[in-house]
N, C-alpha and C. Protein backbone atom coordinates (compact mmCIF):
# COMPACT_ATOMS: atom_id res chain seq x y z
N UNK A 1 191.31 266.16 120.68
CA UNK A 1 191.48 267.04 119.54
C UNK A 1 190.91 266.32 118.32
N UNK A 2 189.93 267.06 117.45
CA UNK A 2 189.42 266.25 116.50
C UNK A 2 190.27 266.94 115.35
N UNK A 3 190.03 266.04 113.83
CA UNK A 3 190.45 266.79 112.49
C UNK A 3 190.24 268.04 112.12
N UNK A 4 188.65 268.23 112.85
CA UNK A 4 188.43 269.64 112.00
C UNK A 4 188.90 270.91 112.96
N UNK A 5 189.44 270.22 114.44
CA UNK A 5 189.99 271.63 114.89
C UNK A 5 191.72 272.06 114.58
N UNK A 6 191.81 271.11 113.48
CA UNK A 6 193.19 272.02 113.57
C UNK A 6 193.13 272.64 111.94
N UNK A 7 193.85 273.65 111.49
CA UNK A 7 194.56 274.08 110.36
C UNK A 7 195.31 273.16 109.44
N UNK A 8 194.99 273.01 108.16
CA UNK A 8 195.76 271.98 107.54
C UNK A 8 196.44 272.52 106.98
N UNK A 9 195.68 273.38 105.71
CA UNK A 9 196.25 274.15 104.98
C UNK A 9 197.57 274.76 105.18
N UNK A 10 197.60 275.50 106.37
CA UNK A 10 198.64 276.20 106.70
C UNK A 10 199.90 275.41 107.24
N UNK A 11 199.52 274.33 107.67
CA UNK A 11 200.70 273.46 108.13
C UNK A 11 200.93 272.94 106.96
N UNK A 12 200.56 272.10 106.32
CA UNK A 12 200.92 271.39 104.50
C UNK A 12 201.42 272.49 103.62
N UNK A 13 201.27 273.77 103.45
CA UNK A 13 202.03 275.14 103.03
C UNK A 13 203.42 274.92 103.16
N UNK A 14 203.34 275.02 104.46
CA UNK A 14 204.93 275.12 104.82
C UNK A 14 205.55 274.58 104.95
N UNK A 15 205.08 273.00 105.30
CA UNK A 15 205.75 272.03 104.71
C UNK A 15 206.16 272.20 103.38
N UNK A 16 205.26 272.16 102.38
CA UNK A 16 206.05 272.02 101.45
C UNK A 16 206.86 273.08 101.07
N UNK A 17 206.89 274.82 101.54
CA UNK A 17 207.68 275.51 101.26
C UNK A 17 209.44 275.08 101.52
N UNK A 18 209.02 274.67 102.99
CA UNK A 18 210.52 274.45 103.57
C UNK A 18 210.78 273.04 102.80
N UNK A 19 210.46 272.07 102.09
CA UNK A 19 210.75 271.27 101.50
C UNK A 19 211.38 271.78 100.29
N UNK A 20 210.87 272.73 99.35
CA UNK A 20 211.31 273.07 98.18
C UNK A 20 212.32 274.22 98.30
N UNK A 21 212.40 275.01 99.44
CA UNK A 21 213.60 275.44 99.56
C UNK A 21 215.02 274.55 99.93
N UNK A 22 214.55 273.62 100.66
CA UNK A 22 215.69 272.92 100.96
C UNK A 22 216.55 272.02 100.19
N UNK A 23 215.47 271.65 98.94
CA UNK A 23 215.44 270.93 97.83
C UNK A 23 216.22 271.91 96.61
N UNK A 24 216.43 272.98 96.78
CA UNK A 24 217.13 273.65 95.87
C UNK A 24 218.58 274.17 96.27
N UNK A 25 218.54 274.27 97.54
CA UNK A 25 220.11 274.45 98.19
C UNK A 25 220.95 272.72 97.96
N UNK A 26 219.99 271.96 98.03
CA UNK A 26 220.32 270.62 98.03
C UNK A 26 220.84 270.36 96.78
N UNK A 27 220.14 270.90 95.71
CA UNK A 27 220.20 270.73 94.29
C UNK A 27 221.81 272.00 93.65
N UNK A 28 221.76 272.46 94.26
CA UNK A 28 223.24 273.54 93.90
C UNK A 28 224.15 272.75 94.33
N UNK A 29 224.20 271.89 95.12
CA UNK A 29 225.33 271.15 95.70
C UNK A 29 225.59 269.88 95.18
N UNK A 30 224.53 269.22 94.77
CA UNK A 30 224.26 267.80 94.45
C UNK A 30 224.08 267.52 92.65
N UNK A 31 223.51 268.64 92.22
CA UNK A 31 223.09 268.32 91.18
C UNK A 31 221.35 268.40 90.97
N UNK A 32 221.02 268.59 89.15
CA UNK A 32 219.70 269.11 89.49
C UNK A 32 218.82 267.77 89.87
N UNK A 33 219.11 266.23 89.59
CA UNK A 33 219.01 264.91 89.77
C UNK A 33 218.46 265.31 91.40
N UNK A 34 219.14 265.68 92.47
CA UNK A 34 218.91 265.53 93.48
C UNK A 34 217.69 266.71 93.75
N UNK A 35 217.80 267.73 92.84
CA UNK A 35 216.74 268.89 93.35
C UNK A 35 215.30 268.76 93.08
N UNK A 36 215.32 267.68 91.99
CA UNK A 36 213.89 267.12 91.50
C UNK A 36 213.65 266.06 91.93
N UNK A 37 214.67 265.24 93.02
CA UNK A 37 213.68 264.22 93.83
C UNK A 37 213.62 264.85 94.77
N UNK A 38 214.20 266.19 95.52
CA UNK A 38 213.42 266.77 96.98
C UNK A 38 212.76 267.67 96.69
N UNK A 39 212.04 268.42 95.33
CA UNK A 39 211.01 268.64 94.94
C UNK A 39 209.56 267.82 94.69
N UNK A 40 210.02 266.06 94.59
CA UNK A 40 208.73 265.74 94.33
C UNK A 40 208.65 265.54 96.11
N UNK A 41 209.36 264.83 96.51
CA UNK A 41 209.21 264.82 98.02
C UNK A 41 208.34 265.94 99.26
N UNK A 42 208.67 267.35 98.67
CA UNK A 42 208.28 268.24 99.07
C UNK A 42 206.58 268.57 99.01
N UNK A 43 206.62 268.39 97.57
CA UNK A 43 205.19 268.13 96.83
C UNK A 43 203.88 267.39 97.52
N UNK A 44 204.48 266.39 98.40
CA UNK A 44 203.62 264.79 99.08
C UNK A 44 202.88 265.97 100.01
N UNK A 45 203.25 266.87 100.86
CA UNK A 45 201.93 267.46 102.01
C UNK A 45 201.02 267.87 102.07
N UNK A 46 201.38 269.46 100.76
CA UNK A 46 199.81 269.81 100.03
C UNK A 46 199.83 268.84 99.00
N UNK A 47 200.07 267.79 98.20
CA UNK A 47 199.12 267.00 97.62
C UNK A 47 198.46 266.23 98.81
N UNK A 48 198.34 265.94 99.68
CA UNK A 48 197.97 264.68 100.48
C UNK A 48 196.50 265.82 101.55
N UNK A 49 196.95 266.99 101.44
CA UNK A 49 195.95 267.65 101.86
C UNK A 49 194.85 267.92 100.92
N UNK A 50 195.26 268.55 99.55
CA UNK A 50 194.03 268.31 98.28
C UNK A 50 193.37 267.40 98.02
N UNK A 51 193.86 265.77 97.83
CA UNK A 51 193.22 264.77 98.15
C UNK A 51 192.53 264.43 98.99
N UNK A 52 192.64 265.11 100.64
CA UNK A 52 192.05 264.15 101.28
C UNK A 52 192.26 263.33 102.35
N UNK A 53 193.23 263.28 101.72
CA UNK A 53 194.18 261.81 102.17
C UNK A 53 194.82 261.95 103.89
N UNK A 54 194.69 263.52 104.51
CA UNK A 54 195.14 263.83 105.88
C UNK A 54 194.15 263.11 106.35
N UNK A 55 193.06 263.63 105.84
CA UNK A 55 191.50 263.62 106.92
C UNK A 55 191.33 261.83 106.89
N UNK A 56 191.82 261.18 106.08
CA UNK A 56 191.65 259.55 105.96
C UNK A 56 192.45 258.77 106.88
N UNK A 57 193.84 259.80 106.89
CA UNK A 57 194.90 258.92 107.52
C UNK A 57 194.63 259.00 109.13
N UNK A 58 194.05 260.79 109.42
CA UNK A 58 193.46 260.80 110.66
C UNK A 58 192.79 260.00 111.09
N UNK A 59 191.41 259.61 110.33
CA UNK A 59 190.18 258.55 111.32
C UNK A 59 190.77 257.15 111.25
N UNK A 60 192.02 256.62 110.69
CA UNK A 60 192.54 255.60 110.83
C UNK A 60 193.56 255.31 111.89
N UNK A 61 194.13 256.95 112.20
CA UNK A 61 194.86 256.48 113.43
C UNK A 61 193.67 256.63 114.53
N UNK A 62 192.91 257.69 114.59
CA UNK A 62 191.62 257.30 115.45
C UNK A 62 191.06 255.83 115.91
N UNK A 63 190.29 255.58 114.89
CA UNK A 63 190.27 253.97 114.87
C UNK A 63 191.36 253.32 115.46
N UNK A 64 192.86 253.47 114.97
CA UNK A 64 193.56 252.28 115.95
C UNK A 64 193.78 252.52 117.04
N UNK A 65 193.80 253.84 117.44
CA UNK A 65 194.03 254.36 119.61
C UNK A 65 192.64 253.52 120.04
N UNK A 66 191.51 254.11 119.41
CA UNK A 66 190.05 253.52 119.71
C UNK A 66 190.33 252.13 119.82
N UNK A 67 190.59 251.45 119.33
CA UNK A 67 190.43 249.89 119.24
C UNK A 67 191.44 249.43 119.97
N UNK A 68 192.76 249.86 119.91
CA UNK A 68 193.93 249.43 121.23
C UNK A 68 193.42 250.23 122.38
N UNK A 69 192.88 250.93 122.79
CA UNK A 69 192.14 251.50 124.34
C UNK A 69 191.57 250.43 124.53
N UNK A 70 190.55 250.16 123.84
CA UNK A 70 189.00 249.66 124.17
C UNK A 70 189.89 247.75 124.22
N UNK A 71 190.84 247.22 123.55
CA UNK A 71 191.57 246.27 123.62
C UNK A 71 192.59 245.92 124.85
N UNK A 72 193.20 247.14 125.52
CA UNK A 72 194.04 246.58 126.72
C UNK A 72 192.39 246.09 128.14
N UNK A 73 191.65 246.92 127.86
CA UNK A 73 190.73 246.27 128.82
C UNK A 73 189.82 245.54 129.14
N UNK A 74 189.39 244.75 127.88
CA UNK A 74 188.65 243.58 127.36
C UNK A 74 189.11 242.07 127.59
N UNK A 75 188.19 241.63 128.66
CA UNK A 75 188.84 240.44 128.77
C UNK A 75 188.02 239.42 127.22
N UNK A 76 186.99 240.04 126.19
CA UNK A 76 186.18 239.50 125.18
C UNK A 76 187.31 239.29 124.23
N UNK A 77 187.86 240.72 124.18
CA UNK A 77 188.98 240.90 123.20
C UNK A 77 190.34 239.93 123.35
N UNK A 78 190.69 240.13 124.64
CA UNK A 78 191.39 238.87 124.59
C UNK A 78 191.50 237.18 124.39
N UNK A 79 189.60 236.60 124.70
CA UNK A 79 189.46 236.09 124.27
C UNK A 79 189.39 235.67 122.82
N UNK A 80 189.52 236.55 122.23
CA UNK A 80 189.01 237.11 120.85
C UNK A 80 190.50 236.38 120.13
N UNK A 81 191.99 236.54 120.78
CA UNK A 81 193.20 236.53 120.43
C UNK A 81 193.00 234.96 120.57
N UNK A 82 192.95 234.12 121.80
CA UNK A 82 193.33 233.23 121.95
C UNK A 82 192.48 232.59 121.22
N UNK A 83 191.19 232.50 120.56
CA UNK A 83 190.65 231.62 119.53
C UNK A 83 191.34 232.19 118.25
N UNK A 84 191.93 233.17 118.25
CA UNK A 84 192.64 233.44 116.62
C UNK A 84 193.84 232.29 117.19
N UNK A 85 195.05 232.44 117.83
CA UNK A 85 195.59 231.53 118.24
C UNK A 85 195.76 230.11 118.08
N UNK A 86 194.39 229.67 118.31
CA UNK A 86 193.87 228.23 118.57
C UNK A 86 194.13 228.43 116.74
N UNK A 87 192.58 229.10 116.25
CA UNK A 87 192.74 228.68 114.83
C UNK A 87 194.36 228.12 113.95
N UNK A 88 195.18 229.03 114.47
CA UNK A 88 196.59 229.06 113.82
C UNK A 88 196.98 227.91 114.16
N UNK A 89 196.88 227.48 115.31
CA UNK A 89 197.60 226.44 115.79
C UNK A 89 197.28 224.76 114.93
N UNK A 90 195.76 225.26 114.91
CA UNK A 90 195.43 224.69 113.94
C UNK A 90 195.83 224.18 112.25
N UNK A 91 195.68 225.31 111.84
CA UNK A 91 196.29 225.35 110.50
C UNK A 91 198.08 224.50 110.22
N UNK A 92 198.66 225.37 111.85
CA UNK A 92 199.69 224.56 111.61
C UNK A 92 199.91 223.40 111.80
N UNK A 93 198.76 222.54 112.24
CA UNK A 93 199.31 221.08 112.97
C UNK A 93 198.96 220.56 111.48
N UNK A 94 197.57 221.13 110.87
CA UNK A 94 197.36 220.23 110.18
C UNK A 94 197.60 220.29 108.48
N UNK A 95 198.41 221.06 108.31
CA UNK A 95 199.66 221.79 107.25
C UNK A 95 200.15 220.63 107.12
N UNK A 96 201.17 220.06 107.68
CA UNK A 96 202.01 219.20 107.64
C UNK A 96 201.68 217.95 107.78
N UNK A 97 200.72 217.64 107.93
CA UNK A 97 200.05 216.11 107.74
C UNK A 97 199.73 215.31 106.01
N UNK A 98 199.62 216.64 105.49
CA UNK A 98 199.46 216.34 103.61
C UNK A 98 200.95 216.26 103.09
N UNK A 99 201.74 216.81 103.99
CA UNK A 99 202.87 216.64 103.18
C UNK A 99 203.97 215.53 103.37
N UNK A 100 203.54 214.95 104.74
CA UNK A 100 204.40 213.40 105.35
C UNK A 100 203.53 212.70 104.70
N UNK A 101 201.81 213.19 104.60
CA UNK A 101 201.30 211.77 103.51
C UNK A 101 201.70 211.74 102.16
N UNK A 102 201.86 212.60 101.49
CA UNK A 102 202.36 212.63 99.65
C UNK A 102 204.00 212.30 99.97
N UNK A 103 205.14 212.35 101.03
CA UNK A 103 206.29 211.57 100.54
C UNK A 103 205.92 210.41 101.56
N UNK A 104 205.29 209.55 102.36
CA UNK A 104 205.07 208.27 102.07
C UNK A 104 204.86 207.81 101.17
N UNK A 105 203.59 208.38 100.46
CA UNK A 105 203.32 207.79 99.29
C UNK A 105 204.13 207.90 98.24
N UNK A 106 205.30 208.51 98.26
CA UNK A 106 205.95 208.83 97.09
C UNK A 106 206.87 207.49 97.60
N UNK A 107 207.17 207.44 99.38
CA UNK A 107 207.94 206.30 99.28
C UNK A 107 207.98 204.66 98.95
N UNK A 108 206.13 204.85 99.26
CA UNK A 108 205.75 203.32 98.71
C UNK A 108 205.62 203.34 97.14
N UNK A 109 206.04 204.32 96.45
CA UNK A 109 205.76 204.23 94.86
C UNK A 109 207.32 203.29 94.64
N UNK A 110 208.35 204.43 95.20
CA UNK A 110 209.48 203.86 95.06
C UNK A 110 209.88 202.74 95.22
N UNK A 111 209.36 201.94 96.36
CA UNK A 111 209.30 200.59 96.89
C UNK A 111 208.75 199.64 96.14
N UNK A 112 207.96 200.41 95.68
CA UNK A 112 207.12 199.14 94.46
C UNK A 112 207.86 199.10 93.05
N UNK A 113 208.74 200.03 92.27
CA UNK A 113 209.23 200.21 91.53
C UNK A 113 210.00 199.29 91.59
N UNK A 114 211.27 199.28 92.54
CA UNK A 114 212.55 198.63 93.30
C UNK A 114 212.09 197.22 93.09
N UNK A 115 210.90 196.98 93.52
CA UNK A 115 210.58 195.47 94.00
C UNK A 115 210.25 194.37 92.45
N UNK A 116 209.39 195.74 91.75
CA UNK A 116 209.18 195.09 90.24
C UNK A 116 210.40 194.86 89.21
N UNK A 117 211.32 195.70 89.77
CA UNK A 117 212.87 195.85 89.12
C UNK A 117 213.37 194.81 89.59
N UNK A 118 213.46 194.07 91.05
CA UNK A 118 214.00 192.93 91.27
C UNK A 118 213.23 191.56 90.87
N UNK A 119 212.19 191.66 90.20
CA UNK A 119 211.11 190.49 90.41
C UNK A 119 211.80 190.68 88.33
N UNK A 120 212.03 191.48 88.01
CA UNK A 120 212.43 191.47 86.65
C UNK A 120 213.72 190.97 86.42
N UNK A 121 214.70 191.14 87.15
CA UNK A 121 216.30 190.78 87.10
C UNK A 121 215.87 189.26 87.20
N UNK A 122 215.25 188.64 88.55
CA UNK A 122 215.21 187.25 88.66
C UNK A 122 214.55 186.64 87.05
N UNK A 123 214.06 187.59 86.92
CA UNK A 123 212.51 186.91 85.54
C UNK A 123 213.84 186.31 83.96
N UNK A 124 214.70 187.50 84.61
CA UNK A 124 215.57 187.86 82.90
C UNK A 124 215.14 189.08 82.43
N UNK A 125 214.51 189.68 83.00
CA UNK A 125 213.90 190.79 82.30
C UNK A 125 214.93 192.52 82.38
N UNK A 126 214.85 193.17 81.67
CA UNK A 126 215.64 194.21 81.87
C UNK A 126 214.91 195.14 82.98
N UNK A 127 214.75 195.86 84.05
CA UNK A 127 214.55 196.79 84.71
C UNK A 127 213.38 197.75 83.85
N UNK A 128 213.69 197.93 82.83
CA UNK A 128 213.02 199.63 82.53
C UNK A 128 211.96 198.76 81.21
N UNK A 129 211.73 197.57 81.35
CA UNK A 129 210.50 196.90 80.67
C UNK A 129 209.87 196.30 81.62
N UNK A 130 209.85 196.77 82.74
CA UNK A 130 209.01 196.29 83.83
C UNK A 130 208.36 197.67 84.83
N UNK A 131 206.90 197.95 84.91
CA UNK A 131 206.64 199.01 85.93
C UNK A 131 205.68 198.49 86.71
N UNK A 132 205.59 198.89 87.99
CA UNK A 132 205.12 198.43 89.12
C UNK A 132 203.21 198.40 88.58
N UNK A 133 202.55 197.28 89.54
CA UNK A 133 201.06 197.58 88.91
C UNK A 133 200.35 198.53 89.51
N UNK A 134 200.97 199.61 90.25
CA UNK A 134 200.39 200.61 91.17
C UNK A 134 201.07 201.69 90.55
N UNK A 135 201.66 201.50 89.28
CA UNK A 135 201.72 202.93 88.42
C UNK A 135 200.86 202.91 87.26
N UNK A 136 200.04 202.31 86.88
CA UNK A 136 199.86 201.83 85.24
C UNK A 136 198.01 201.86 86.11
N UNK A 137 197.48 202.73 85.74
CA UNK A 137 196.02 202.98 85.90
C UNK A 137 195.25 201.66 85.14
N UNK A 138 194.29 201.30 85.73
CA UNK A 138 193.35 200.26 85.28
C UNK A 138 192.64 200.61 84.35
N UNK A 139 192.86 200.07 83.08
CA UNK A 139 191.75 200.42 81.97
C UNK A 139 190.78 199.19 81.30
N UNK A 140 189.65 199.85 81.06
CA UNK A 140 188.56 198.53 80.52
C UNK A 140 189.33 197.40 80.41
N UNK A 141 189.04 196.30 79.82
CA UNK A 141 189.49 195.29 79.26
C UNK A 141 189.62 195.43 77.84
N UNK A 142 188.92 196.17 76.88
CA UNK A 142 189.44 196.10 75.48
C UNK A 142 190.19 197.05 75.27
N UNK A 143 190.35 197.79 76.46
CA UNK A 143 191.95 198.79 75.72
C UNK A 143 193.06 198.43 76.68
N UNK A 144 192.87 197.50 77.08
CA UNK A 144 194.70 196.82 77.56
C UNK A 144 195.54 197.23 76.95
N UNK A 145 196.82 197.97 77.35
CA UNK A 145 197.41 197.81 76.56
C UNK A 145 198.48 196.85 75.91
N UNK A 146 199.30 196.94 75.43
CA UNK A 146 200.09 195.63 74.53
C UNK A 146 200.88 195.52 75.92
N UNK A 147 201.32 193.69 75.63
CA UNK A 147 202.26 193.58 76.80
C UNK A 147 203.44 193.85 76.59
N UNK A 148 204.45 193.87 77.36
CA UNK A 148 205.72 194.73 77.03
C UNK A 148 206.72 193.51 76.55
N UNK A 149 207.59 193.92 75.91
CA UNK A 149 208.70 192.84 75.11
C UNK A 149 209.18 192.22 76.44
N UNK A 150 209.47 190.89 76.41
CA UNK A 150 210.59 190.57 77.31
C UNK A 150 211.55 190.53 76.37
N UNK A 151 212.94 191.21 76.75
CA UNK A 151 214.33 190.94 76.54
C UNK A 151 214.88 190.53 77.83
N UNK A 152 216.28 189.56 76.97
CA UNK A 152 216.81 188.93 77.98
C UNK A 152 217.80 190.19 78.52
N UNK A 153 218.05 189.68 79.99
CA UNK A 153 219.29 191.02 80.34
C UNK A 153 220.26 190.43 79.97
N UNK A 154 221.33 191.26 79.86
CA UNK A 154 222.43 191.43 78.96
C UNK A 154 223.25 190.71 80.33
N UNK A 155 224.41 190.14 80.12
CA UNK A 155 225.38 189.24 80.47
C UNK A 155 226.68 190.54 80.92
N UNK A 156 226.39 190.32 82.25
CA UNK A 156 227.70 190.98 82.74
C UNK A 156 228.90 190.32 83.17
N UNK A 157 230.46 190.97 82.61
CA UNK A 157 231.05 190.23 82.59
C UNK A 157 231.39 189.75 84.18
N UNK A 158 231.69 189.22 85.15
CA UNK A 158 232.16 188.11 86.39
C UNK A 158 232.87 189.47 86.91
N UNK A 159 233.40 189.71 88.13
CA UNK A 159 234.31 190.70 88.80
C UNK A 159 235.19 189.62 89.09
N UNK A 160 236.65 189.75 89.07
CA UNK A 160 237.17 188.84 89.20
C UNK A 160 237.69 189.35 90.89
N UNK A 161 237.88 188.45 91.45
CA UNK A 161 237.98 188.13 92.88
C UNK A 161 239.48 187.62 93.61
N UNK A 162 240.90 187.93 93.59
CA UNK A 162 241.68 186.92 94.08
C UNK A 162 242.02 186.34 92.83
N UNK A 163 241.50 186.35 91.33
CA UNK A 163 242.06 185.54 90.64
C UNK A 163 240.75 184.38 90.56
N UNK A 164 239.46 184.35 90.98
CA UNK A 164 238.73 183.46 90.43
C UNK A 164 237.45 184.31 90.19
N UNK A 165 236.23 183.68 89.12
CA UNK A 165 235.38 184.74 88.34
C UNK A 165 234.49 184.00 89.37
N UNK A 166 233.47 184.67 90.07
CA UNK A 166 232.37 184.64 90.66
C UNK A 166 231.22 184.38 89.74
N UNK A 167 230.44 183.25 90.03
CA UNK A 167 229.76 182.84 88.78
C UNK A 167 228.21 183.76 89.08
N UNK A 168 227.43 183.51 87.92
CA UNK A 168 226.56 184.49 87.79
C UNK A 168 224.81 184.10 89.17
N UNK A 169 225.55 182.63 89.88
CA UNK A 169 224.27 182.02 90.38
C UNK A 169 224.46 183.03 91.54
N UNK A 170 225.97 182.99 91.85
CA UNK A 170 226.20 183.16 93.00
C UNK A 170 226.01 184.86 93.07
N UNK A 171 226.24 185.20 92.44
CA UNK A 171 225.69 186.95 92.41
C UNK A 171 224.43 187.08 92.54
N UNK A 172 223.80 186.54 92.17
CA UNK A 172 221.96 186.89 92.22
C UNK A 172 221.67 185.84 93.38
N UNK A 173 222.32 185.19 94.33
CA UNK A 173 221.79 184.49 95.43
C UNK A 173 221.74 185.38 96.30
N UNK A 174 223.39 186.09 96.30
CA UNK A 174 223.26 188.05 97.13
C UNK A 174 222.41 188.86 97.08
N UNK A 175 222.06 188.64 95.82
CA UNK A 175 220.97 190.05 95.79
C UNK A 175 219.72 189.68 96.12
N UNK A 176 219.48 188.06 96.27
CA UNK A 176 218.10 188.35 96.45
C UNK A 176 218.13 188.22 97.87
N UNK A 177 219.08 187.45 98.74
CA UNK A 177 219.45 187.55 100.54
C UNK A 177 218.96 188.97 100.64
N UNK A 178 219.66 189.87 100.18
CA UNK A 178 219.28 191.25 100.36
C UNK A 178 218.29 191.69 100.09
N UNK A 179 217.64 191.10 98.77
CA UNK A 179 216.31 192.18 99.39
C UNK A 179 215.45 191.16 100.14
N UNK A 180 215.65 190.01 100.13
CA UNK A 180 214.89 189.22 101.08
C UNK A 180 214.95 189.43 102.57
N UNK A 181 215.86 190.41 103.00
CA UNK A 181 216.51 190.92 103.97
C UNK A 181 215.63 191.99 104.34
N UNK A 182 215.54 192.74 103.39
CA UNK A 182 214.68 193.91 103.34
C UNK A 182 212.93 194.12 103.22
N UNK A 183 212.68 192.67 103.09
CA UNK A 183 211.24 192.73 103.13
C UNK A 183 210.46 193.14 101.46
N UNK A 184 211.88 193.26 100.49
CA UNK A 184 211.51 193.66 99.05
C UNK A 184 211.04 192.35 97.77
């Protein structure tokens, strides 16, 4: 059966007749709110026939019976799937390879931070006047910039222990076991 052997007109008519009648029994009951949205509703068959828009939607379902026929019996077509397939498979393996590389690298930033923060505590230096040399971009030699203040770190008072103050050698012999522990 092609488009041009059937009647449009007359079917999109009555559609929309029986739409706008039904839309007004609907509307006595409901309110006129409800009678003017199953009036525009009604409206969609002959507009969609004045436009056009039947004869478009037809050669598109055409086209897809055509192309799923001519598709269950193609062994090309099926080949056709399994290289779309492959491609995907693709995309997905290699999706996720940029994103384990940017948080390594985010983890060796951190590591280097940590390490310049401990190489600063031993120095005397405060933590946040010290940044790693793998954050601070290389510039000429005449625009170095200024070197950073050393301040001394501030004196924390002892945790007392049992009743005796843990002296300050013996706290930083821990911390550096530990990160010496850690490879930091």
């Amino acid at each position: 059966m092609s488009y041009s052997s059937i009647f449009w007109l007359p079917i999109c008519a009555v559609l929309t007749g029986i739409g706008l009648v039904a839309s007004y029994y609907a509307g006595q009951r409901r309110g006129y709110r409800a009678m003017a949205r199953g009036a525009a509703w009604s409206l969609i068959p002959i507009a969609a026939y004045l436009t056009g828009s039947i004869e478009m939607f037809w050669k598109i379902g055409d086209a897809i019976g055509n192309f799923a026929a001519a598709f269950v019996f193609s062994p090309v077509r099926w080949a056709g799937i399994g290289v779309a397939a492959g491609a995907v498979a693709l995309f997905l393996a290699t999706g996720g390879r940029d994103r384990r590389k940017a948080s390594r690298l985010k983890a060796a930033e951190r590591a280097g931070k940590k390490k310049a923060a401990g190489a600063a505590q031993q120095q005397g230096l405060a933590p946040s006047d010290v940044t790693p040399a793998s954050a601070t971009p290389a510039l000429p030699p005449a625009r170095q910039p200024e070197p950073a203040r050393t301040v001394p770190a501030k004196t924390v008072p002892a945790k007392r222990s049992g009743g005796k103050a843990a002296r300050p050698d013996d706290e930083m012999k821990d911390i550096e076991e530990i990160l010496r522990n850690r490879g930091i």
